[in-house]
Protein backbone atom coordinates (compact mmCIF):
# COMPACT_ATOMS: atom_id res chain seq x y z
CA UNK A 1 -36.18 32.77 41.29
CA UNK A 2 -37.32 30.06 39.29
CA UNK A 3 -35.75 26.36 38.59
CA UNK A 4 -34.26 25.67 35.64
CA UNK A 5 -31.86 26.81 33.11
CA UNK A 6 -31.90 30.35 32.06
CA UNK A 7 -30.11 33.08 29.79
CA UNK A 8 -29.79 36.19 32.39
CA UNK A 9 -28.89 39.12 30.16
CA UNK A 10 -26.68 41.64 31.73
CA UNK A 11 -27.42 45.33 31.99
CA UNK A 12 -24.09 45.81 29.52
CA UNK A 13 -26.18 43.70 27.05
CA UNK A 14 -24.03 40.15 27.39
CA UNK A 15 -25.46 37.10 27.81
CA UNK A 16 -25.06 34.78 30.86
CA UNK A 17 -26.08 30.66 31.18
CA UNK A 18 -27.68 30.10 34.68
CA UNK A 19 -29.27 26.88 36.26
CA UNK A 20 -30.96 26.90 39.69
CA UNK A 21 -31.96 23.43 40.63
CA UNK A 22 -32.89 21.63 43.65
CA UNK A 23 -35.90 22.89 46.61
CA UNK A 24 -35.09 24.32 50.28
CA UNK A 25 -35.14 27.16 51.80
CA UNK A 26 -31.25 27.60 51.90
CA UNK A 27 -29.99 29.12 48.80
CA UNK A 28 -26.56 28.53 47.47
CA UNK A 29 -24.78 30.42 44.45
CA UNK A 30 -21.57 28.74 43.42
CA UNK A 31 -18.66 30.22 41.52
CA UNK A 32 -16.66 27.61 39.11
CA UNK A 33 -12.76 27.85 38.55
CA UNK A 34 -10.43 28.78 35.70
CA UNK A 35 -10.25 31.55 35.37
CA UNK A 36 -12.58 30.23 32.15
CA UNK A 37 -14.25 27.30 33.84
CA UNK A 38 -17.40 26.32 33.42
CA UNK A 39 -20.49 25.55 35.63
CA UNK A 40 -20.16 21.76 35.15
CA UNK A 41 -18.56 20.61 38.36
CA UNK A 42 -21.09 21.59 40.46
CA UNK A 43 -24.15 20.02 38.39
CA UNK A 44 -24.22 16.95 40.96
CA UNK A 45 -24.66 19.30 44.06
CA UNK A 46 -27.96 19.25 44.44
CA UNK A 47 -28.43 15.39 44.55
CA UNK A 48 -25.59 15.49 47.97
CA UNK A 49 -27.61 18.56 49.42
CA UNK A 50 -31.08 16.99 48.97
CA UNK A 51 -31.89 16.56 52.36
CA UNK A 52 -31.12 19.54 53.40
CA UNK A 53 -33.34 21.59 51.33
CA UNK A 54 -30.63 23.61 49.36
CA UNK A 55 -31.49 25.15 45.83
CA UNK A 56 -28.07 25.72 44.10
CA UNK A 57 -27.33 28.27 41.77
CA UNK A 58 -24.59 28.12 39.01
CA UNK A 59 -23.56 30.34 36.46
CA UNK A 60 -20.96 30.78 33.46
CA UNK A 61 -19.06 34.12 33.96
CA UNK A 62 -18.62 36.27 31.41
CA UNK A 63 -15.94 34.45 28.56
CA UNK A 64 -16.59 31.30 29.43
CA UNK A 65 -17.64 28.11 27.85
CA UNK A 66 -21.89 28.39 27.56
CA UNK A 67 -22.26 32.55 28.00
CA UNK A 68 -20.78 35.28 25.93
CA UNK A 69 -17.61 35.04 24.44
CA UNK A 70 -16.68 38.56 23.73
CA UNK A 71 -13.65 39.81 21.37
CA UNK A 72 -11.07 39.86 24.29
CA UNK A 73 -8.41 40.50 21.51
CA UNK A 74 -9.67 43.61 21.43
CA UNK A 75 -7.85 45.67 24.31
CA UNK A 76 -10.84 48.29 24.88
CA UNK A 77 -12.70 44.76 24.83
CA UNK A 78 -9.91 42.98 27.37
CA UNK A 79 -9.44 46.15 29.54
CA UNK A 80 -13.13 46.75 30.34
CA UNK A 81 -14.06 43.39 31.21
CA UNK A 82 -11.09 41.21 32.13
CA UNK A 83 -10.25 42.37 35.85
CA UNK A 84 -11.29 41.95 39.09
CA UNK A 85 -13.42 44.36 39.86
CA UNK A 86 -15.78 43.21 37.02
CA UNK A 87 -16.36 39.67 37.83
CA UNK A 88 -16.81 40.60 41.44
CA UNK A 89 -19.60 42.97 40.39
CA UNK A 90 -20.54 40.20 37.59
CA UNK A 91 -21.71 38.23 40.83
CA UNK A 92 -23.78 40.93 42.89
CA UNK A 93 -25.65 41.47 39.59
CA UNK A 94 -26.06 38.27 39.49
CA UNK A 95 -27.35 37.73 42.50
CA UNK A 96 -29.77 40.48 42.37
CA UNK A 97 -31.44 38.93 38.94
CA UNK A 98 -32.10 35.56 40.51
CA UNK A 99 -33.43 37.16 43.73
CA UNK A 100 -30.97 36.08 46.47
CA UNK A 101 -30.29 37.82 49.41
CA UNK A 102 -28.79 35.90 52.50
CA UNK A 103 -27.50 33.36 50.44
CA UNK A 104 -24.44 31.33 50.64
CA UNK A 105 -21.67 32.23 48.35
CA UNK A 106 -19.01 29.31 47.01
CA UNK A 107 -15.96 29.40 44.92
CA UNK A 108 -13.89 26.90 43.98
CA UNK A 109 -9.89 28.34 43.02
CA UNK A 110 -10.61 31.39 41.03
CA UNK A 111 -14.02 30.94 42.03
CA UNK A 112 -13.01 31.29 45.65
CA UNK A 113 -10.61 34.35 44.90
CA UNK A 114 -13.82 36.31 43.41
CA UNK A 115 -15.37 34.82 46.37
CA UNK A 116 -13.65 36.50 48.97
CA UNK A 117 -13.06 39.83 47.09
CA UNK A 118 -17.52 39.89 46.49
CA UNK A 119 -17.41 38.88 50.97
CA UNK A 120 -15.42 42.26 50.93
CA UNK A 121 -17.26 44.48 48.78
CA UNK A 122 -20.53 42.89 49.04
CA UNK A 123 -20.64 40.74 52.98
CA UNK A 124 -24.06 42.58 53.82
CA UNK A 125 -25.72 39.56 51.49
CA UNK A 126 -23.66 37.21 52.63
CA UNK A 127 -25.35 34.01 54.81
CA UNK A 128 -22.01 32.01 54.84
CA UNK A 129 -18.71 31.71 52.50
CA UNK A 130 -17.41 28.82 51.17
CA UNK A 131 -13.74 29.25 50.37
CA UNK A 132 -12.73 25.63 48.12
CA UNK A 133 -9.10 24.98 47.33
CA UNK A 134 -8.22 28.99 47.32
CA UNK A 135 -6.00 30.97 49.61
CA UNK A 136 -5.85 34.30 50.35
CA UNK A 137 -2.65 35.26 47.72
CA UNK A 138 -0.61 34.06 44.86
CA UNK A 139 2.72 34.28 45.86
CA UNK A 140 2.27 31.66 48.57
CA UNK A 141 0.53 29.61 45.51
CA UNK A 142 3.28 29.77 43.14
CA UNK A 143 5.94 28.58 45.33
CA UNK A 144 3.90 25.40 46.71
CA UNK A 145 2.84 24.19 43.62
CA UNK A 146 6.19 24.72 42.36
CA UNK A 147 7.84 22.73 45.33
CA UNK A 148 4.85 19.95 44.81
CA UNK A 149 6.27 19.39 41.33
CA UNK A 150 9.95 19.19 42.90
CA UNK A 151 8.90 16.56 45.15
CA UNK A 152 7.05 14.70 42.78
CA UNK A 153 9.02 14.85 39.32
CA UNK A 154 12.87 13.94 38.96
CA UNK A 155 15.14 17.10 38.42
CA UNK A 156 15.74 16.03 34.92
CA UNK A 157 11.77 16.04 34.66
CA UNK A 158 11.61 19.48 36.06
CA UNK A 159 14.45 21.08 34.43
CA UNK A 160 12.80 19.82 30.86
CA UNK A 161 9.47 21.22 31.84
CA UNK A 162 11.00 24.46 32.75
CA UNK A 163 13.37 24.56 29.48
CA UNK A 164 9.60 24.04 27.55
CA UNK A 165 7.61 27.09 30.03
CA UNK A 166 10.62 29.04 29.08
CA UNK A 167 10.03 28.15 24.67
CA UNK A 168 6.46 28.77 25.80
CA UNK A 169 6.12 25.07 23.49
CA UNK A 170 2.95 23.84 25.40
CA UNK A 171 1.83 21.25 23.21
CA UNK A 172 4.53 19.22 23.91
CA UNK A 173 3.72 15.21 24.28
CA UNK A 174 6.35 14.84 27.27
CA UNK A 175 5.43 17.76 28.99
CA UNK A 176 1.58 17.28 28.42
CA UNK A 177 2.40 13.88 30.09
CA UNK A 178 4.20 15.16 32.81
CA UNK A 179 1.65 17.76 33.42
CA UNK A 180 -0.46 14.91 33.59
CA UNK A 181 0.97 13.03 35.57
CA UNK A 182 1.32 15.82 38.73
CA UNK A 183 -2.47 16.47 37.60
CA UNK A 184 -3.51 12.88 38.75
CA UNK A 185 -2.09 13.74 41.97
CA UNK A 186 -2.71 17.20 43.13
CA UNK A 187 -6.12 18.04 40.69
CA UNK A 188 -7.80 15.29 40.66
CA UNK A 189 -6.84 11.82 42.47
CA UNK A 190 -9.66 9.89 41.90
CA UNK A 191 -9.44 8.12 38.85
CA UNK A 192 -12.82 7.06 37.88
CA UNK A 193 -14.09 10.31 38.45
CA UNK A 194 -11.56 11.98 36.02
CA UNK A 195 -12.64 9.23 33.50
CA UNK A 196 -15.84 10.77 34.41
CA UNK A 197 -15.58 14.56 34.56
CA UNK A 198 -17.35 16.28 32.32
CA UNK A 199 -16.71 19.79 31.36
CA UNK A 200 -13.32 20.71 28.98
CA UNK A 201 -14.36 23.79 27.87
CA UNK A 202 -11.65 25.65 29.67
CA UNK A 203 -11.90 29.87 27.96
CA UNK A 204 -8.07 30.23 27.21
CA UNK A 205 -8.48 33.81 26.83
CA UNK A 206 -9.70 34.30 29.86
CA UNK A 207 -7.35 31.71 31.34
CA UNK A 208 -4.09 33.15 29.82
CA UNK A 209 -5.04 36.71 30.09
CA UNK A 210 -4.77 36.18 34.23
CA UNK A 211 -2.64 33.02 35.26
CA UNK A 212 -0.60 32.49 31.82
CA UNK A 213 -0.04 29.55 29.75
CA UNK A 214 0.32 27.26 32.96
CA UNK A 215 0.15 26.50 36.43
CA UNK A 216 3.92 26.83 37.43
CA UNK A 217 4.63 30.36 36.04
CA UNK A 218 2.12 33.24 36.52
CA UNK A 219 3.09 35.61 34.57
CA UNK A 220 -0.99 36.85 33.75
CA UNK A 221 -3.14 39.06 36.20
CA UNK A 222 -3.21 37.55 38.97
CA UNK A 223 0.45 37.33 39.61
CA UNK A 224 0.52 39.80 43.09
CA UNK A 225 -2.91 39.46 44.24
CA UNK A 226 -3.01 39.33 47.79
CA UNK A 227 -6.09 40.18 50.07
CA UNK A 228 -4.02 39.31 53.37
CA UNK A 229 -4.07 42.32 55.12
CA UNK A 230 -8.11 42.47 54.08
CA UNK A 231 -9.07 38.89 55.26
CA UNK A 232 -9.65 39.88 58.94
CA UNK A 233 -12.90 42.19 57.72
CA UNK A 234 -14.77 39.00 56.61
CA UNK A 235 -17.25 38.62 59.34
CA UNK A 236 -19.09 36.34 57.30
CA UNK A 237 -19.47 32.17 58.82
CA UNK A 238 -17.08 30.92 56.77
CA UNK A 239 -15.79 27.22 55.45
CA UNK A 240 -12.31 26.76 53.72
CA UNK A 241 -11.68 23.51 52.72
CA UNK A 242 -8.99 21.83 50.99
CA UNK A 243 -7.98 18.52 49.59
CA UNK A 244 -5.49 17.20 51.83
CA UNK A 245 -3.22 16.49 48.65
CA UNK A 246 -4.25 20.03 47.46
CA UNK A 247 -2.00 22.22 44.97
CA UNK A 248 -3.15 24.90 47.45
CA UNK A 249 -0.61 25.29 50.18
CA UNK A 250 -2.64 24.11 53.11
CA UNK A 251 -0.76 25.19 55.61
CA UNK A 252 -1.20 29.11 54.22
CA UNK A 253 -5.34 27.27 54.45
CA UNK A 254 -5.00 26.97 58.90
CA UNK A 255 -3.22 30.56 58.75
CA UNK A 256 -6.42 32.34 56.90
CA UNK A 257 -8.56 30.24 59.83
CA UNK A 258 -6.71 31.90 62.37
CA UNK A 259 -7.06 35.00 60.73
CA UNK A 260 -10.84 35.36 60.12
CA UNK A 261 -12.80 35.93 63.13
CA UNK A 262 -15.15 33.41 62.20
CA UNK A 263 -14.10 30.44 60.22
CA UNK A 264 -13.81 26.56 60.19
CA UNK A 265 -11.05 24.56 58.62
CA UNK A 266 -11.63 21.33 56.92
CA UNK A 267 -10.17 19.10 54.96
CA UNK A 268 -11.55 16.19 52.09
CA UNK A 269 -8.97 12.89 52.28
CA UNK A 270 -7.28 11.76 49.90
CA UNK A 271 -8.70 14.45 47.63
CA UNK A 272 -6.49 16.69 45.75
CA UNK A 273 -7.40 20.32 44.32
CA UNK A 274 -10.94 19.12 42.65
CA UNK A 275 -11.73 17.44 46.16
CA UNK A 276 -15.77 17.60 45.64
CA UNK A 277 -15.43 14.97 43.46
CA UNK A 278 -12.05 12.97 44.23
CA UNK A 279 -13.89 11.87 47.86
CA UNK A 280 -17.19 13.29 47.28
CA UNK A 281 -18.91 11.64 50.24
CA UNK A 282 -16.41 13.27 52.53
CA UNK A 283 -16.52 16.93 51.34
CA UNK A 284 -20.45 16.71 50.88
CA UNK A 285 -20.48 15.78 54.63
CA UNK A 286 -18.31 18.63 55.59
CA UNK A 287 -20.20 21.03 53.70
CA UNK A 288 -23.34 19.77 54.99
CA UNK A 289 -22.57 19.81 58.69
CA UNK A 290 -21.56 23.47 58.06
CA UNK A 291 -24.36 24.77 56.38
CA UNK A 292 -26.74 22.83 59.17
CA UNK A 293 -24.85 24.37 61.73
CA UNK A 294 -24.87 28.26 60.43
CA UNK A 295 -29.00 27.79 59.78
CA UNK A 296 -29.46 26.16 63.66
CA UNK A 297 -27.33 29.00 64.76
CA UNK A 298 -24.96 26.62 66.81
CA UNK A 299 -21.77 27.47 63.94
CA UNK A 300 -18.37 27.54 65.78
CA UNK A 301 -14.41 28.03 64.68
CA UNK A 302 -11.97 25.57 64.34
């Protein structure tokens, strides 16, 4: 596996952006968000893992912003490669054409959905797991975020931001606002940093085709995915951590620790659901003392 940034072509022909930077023996492959994200929130990981010899691995899946785009109009198109069980074999072949075995596997939101179905299908790889700002189903999901923007918003606010989901009228100045406004408290609290953030390239198709046309209503693909009953067979050394102001439900978080046989629990302060880089020197530290306990061997629960 070399450094750098490279076009890995697929085996069904499509194209795929990769970057592999940093030195170490401890490999680490990280999955971005969206669905339709891009690479671009991880590019300052490798600075924070430095000194502990990490080379991470990012990639664009399939749709998104810097790989191939295909025709997802196209329903042969949509069907074939929209669904889980491609972008969780989108990652093994992955890792198999940047030569990692043993690696450590993280995914932030979607990223850490397609995270934990790949631990299922593919754990005999797996080093550690890295579970960011995911749980382990929708429906629990749906109605947090949902009772986040209760709490937050007055029932006037909610009730118009409902009356626009329902006239599916998106572009909306108030509710963009609004949006915005819960955004700067559960996505990303830190406000330099979102003057910062880089990235914006958000694949709608991709986006819309499994959550919808927002947060608050899943009507796409992932509305019923649950893995609950499946989480126990992840043997893998596994992190989850949250933002404590997450738009994940954290509580549903503890329950998944006590439900993996081997898993630690940890959360970033004041952080909300992009908590790398709302309290970066926080989460860097938790992720650090987790991947230097799983190499030493002394990794416990908790």
């Amino acid at each position: 596996m070399k450094n750098g940034t490279h076009i890995l072509t697929l085996d069904n022909g499509y194209h795929l952006f990769t970057r592999t930077v940093g030195e170490g023996k401890i490999n680490l492959l990280c999955l971005h968000g969206g669905p339709g994200g891009t690479h671009e929130e991880f590019e300052q990981f490798d600075k924070h893992l430095k000194e502990l010899g990490v080379r991470v691995s990012m990639y664009d899946q399939l749709g998104s912003y810097f790989s191939d785009q295909p025709d997802f109009s196209d329903p042969k198109v949509r069907d074939k490669y929209l669904t889980f069980d491609y972008y969780i074999d989108e990652i093994e072949e992955v890792r198999q054409k940047l030569g990692l075995d043993q690696f450590y596997l993280l995914g932030h939101s979607w990223g850490g959905l397609i995270a934990q179905e790949y631990a299922l299908k593919y754990g005999q790889h797996l080093k550690g797991l890295i579970i960011m700002s995911m749980i382990d189903n929708i429906a629990e999901y749906t109605v947090h975020v949902n009772q986040l923007r209760r709490e937050t918003l007055s029932q006037a606010q909610v009730s118009y931001m409902e009356g626009i989901e329902a006239a599916e009228a998106f572009d909306d100045p108030e509710y963009q606002y609004l949006v915005h406004i819960l955004d700067s408290h559960f996505s990303m609290r830190n406000k330099e940093a979102a003057q910062k953030r880089t990235g914006g390239h958000l694949a709608t198709a991709v986006y819309n085709y499994f959550q919808g046309n927002n947060e608050f209503v899943m009507v796409g693909k992932l509305n019923g995915w649950d893995v609950r009953d499946r989480l126990h067979e992840i043997k893998t050394p596994t992190l989850l951590t949250f933002g404590d102001h997450d738009t994940m439900p954290l509580d549903t978080g503890r329950r998944m620790q006590q439900t993996l046989p081997n898993a630690r629990f940890v959360l970033t302060p004041n952080s909300g659901h992009s908590h790398s880089r709302d309290n970066p020197a926080a989460f860097f530290q938790n992720l650090k003392t987790y991947l230097n306990d799983v190499e030493k061997g002394t990794f416990t629960a908790y």
